[in-house]
C-alpha atoms as a PDB file:
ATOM      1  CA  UNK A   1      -5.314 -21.091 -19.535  1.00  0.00           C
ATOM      2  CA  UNK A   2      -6.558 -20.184 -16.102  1.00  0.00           C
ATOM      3  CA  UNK A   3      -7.358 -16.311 -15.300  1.00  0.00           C
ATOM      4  CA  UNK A   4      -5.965 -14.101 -12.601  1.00  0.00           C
ATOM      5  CA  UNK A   5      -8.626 -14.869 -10.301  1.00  0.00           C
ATOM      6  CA  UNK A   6      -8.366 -18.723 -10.432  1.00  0.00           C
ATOM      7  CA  UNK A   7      -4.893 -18.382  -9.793  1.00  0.00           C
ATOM      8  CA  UNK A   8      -5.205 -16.001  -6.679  1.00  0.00           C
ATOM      9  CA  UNK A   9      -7.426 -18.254  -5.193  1.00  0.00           C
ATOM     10  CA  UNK A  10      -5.329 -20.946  -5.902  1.00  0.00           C
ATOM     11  CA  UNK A  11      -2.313 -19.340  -3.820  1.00  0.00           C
ATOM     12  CA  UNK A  12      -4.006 -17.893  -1.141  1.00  0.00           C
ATOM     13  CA  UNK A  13      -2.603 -19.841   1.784  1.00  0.00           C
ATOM     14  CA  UNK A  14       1.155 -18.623   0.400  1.00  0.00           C
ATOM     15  CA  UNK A  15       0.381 -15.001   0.463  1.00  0.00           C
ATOM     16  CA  UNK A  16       1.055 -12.666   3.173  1.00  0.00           C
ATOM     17  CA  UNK A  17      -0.187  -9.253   4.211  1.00  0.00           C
ATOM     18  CA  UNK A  18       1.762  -6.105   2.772  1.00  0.00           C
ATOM     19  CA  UNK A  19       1.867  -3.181   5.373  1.00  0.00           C
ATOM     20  CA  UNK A  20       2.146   0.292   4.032  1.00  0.00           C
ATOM     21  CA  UNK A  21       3.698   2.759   5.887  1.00  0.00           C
ATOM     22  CA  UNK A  22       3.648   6.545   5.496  1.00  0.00           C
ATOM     23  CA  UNK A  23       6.081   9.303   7.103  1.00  0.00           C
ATOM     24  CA  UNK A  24       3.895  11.385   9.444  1.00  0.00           C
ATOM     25  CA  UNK A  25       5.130  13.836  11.597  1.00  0.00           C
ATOM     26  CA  UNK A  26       8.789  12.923  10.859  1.00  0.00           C
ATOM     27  CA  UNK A  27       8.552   8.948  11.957  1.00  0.00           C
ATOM     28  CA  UNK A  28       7.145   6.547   9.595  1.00  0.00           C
ATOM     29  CA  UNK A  29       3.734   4.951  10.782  1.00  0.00           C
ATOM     30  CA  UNK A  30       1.524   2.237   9.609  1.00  0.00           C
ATOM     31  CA  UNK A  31      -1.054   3.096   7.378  1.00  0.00           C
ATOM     32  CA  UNK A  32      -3.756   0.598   8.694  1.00  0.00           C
ATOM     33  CA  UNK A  33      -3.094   2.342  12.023  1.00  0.00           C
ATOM     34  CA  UNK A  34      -4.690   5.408  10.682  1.00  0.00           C
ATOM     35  CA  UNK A  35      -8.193   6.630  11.479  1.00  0.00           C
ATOM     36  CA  UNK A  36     -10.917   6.675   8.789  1.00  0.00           C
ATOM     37  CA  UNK A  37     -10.417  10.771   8.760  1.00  0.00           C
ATOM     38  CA  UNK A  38      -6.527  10.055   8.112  1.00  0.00           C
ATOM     39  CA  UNK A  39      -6.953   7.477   5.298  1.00  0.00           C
ATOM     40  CA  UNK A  40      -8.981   9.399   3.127  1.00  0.00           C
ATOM     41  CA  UNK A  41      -6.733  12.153   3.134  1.00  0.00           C
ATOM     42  CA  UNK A  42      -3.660   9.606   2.354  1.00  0.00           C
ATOM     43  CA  UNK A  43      -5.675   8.076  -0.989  1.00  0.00           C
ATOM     44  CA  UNK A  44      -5.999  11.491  -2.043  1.00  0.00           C
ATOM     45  CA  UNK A  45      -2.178  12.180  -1.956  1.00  0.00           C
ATOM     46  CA  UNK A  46      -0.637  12.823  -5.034  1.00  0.00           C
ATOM     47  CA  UNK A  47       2.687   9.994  -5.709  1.00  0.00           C
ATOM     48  CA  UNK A  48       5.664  10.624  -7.787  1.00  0.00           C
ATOM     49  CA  UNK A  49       8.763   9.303  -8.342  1.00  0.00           C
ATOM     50  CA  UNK A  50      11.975  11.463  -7.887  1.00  0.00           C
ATOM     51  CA  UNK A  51      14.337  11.257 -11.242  1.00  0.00           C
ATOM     52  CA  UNK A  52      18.080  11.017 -10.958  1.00  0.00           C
ATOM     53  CA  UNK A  53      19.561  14.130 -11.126  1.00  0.00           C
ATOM     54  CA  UNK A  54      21.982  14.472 -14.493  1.00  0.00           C
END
């Protein structure tokens, strides 16, 4: 059975790049965009995920 990492490697000409994008300043911007200041500070954020209200 191959691993992960054979299989990645494998596939690489079918993958594509994933853009993340963050609401700043009430717009939603590109994270990559960012300056080296401004990514730190978004790894550092704290993620949820908002529950249904019942």
């Amino acid at each position: 059975m191959k691993n992960s990492n054979e299989i990645l490697e494998q596939n690489q000409h079918l993958r594509t790049k994933c853009l993340v994008y963050t609401r700043v300043m009430g717009y939603h911007r590109p994270v990559e965009s960012f300056n080296i200041g401004k990514k730190g500070e978004h790894k550092q954020r704290t993620h949820f995920t908002e529950r249904k209200c019942s």
